[in-house]
PDB file of N, CA and C in Angstrom:
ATOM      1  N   UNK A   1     -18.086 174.842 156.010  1.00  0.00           N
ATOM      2  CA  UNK A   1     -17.146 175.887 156.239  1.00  0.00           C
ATOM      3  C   UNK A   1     -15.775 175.265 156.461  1.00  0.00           C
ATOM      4  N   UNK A   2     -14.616 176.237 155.469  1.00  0.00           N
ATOM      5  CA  UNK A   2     -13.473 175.376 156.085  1.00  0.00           C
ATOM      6  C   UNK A   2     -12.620 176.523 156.920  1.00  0.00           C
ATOM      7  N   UNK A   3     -11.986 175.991 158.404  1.00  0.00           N
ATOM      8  CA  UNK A   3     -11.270 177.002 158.828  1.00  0.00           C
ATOM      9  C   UNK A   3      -9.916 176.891 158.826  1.00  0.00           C
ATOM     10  N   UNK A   4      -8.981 177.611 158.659  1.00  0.00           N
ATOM     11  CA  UNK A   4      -7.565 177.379 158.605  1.00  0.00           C
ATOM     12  C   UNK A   4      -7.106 177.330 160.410  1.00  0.00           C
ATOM     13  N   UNK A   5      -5.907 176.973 160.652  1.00  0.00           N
ATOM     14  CA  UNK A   5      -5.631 176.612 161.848  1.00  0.00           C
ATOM     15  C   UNK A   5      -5.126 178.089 162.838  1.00  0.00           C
ATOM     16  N   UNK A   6      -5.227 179.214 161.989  1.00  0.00           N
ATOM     17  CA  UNK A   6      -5.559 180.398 162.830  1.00  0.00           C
ATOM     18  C   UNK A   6      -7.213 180.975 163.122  1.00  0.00           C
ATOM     19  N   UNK A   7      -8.026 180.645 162.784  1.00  0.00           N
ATOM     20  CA  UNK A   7      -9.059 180.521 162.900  1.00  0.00           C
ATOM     21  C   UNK A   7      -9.641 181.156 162.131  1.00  0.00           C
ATOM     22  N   UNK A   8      -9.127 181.231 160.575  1.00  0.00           N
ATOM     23  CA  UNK A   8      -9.408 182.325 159.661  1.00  0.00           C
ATOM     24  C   UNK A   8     -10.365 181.264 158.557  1.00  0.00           C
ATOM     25  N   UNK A   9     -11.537 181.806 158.146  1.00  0.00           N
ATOM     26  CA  UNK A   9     -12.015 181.197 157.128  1.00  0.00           C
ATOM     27  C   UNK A   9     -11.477 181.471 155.845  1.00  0.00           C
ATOM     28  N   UNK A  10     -11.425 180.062 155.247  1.00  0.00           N
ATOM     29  CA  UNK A  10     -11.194 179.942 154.392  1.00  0.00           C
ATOM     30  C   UNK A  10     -11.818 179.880 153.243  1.00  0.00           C
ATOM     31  N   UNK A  11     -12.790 179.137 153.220  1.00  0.00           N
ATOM     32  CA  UNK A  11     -14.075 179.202 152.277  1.00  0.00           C
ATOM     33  C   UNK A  11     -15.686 178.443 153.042  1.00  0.00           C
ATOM     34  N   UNK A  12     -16.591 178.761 152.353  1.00  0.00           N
ATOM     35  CA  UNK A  12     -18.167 178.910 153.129  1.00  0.00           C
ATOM     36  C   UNK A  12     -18.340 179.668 154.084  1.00  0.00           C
ATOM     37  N   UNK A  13     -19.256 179.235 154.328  1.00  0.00           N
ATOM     38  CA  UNK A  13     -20.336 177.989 154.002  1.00  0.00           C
ATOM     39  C   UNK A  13     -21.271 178.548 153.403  1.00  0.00           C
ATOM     40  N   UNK A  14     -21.703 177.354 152.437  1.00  0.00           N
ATOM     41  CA  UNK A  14     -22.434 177.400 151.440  1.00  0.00           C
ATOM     42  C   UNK A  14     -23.853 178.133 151.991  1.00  0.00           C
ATOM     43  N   UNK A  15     -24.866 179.169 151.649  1.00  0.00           N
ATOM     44  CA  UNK A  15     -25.980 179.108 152.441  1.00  0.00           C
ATOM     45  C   UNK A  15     -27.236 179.004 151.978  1.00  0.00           C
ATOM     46  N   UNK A  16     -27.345 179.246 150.203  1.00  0.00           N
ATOM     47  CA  UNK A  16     -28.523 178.656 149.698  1.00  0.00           C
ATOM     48  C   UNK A  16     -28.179 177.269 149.029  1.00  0.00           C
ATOM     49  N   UNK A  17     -27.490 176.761 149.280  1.00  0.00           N
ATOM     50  CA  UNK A  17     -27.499 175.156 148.413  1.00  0.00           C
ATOM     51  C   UNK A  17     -26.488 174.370 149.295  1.00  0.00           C
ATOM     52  N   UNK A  18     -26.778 172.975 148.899  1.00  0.00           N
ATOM     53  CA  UNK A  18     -25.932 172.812 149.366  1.00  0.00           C
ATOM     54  C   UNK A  18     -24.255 172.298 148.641  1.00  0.00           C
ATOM     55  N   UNK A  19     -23.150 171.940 149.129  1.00  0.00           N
ATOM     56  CA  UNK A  19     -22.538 171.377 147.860  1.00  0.00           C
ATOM     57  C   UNK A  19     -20.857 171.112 149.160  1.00  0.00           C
ATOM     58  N   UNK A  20     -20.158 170.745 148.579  1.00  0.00           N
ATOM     59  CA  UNK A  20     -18.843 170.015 148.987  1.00  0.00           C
ATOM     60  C   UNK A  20     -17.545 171.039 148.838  1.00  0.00           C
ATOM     61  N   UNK A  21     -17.339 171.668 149.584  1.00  0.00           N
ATOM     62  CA  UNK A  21     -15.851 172.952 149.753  1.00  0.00           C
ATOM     63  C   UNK A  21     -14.559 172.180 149.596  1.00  0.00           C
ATOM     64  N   UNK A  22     -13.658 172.905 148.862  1.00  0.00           N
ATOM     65  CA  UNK A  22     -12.660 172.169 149.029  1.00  0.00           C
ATOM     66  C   UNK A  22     -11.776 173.355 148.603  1.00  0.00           C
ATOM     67  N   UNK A  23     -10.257 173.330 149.320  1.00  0.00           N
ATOM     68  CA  UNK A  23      -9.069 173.813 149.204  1.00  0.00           C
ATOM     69  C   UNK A  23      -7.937 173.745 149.101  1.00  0.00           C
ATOM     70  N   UNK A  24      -6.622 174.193 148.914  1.00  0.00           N
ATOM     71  CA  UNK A  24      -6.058 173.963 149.571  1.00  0.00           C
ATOM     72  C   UNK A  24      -5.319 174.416 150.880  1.00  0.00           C
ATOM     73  N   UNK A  25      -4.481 174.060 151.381  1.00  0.00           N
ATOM     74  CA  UNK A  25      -4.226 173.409 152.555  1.00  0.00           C
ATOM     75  C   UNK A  25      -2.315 173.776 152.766  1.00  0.00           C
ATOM     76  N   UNK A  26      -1.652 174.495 153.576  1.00  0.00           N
ATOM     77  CA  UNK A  26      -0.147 174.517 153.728  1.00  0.00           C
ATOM     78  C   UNK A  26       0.117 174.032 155.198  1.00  0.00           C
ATOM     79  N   UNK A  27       0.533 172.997 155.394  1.00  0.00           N
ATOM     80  CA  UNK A  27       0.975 172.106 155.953  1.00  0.00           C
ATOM     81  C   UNK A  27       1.384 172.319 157.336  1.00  0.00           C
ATOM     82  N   UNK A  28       2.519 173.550 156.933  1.00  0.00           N
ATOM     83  CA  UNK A  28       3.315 173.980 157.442  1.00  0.00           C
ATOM     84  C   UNK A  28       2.300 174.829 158.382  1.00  0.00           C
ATOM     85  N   UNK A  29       1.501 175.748 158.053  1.00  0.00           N
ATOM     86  CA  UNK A  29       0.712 176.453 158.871  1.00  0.00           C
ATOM     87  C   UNK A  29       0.402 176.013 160.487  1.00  0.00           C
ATOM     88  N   UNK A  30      -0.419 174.526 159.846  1.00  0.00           N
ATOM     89  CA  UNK A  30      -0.525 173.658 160.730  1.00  0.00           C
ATOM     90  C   UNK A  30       0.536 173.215 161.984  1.00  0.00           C
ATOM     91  N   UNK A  31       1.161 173.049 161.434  1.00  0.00           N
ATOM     92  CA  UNK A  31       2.423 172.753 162.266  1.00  0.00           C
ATOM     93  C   UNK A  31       3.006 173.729 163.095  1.00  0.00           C
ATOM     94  N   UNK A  32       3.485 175.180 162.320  1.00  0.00           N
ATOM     95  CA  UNK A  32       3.070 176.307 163.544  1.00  0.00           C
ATOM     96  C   UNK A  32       2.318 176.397 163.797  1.00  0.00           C
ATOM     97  N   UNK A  33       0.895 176.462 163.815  1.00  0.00           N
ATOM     98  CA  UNK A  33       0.157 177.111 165.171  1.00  0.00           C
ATOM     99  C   UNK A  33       0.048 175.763 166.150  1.00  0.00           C
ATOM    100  N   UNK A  34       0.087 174.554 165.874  1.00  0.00           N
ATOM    101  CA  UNK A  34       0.749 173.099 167.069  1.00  0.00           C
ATOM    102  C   UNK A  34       1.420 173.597 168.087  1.00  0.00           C
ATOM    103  N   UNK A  35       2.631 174.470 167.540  1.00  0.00           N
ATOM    104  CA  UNK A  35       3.502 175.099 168.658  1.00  0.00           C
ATOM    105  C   UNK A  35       2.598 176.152 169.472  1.00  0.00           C
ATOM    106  N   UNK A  36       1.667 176.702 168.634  1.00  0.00           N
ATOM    107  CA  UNK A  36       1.046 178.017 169.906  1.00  0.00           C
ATOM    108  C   UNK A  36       0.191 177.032 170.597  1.00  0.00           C
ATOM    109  N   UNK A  37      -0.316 176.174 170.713  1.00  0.00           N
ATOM    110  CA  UNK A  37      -0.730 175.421 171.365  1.00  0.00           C
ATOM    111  C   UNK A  37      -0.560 174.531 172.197  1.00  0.00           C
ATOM    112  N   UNK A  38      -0.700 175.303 173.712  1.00  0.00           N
ATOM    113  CA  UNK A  38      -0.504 174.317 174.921  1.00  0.00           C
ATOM    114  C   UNK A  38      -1.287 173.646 175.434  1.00  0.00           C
ATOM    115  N   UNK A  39      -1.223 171.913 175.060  1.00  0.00           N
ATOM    116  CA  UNK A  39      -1.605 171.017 175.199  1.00  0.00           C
ATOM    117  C   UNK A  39      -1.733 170.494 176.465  1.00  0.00           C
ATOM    118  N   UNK A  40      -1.114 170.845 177.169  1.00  0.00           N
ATOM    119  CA  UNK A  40      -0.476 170.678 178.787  1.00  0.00           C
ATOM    120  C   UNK A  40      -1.521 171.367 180.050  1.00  0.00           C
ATOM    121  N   UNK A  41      -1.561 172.772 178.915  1.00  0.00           N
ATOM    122  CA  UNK A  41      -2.402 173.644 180.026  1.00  0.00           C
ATOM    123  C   UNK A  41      -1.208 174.024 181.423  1.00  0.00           C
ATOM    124  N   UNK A  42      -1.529 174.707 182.452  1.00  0.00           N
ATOM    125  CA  UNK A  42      -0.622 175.484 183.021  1.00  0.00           C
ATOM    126  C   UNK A  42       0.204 173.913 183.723  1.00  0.00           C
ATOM    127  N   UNK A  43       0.066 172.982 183.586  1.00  0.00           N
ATOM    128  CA  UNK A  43       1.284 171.768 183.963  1.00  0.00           C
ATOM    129  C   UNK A  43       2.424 171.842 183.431  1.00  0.00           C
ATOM    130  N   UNK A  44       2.362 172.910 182.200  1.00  0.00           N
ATOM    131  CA  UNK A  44       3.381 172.745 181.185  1.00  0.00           C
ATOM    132  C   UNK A  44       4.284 173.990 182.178  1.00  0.00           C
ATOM    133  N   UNK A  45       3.830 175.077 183.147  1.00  0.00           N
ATOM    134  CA  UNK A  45       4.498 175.822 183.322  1.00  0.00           C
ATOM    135  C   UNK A  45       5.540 175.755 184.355  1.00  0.00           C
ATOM    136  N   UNK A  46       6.827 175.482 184.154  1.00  0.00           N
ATOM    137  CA  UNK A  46       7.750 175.276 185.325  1.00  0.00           C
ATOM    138  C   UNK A  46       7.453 176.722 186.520  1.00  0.00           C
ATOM    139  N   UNK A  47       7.377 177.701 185.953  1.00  0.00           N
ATOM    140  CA  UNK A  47       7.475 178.640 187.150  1.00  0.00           C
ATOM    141  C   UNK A  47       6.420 178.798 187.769  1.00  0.00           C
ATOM    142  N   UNK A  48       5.160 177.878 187.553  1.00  0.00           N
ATOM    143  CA  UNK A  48       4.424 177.695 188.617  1.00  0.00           C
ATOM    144  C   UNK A  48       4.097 176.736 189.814  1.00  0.00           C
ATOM    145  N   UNK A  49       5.294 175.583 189.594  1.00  0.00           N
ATOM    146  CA  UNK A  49       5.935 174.773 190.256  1.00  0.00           C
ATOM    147  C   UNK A  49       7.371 174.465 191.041  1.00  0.00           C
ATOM    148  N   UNK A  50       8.044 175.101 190.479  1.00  0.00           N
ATOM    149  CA  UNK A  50       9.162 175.472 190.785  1.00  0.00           C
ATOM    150  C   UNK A  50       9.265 176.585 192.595  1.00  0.00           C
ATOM    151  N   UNK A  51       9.728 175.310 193.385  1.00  0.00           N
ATOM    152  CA  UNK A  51       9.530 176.088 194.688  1.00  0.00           C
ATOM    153  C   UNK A  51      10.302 177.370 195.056  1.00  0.00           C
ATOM    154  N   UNK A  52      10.568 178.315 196.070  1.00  0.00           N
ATOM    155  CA  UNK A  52      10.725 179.151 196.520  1.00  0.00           C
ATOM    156  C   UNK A  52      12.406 179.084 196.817  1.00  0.00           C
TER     157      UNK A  52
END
């Protein structure tokens, strides 16, 4: 199965045989959804550190 980086399938999976998927691929996609992705987890959030 291949999934794109929104979590959308793209093609498969194969289910009576087996065999090798292939697509293509925009780059760029990738690279935005990087940004929706916080790597940090809530460390990344100043206003939950940021004192009173």
């Amino acid at each position: 199965m291949i999934v794109d980086p929104t979590g959308k399938i793209v093609a498969g999976p194969p289910i009576e045989e087996e065999g090798i998927l292939y697509t293509d691929i925009n780059p760029l996609l990738s690279i935005q959804e990087h940004h929706n992705l916080d790597i940090s987890g809530h460390y990344s959030r100043f206003d939950v550190f940021n004192k009173p």
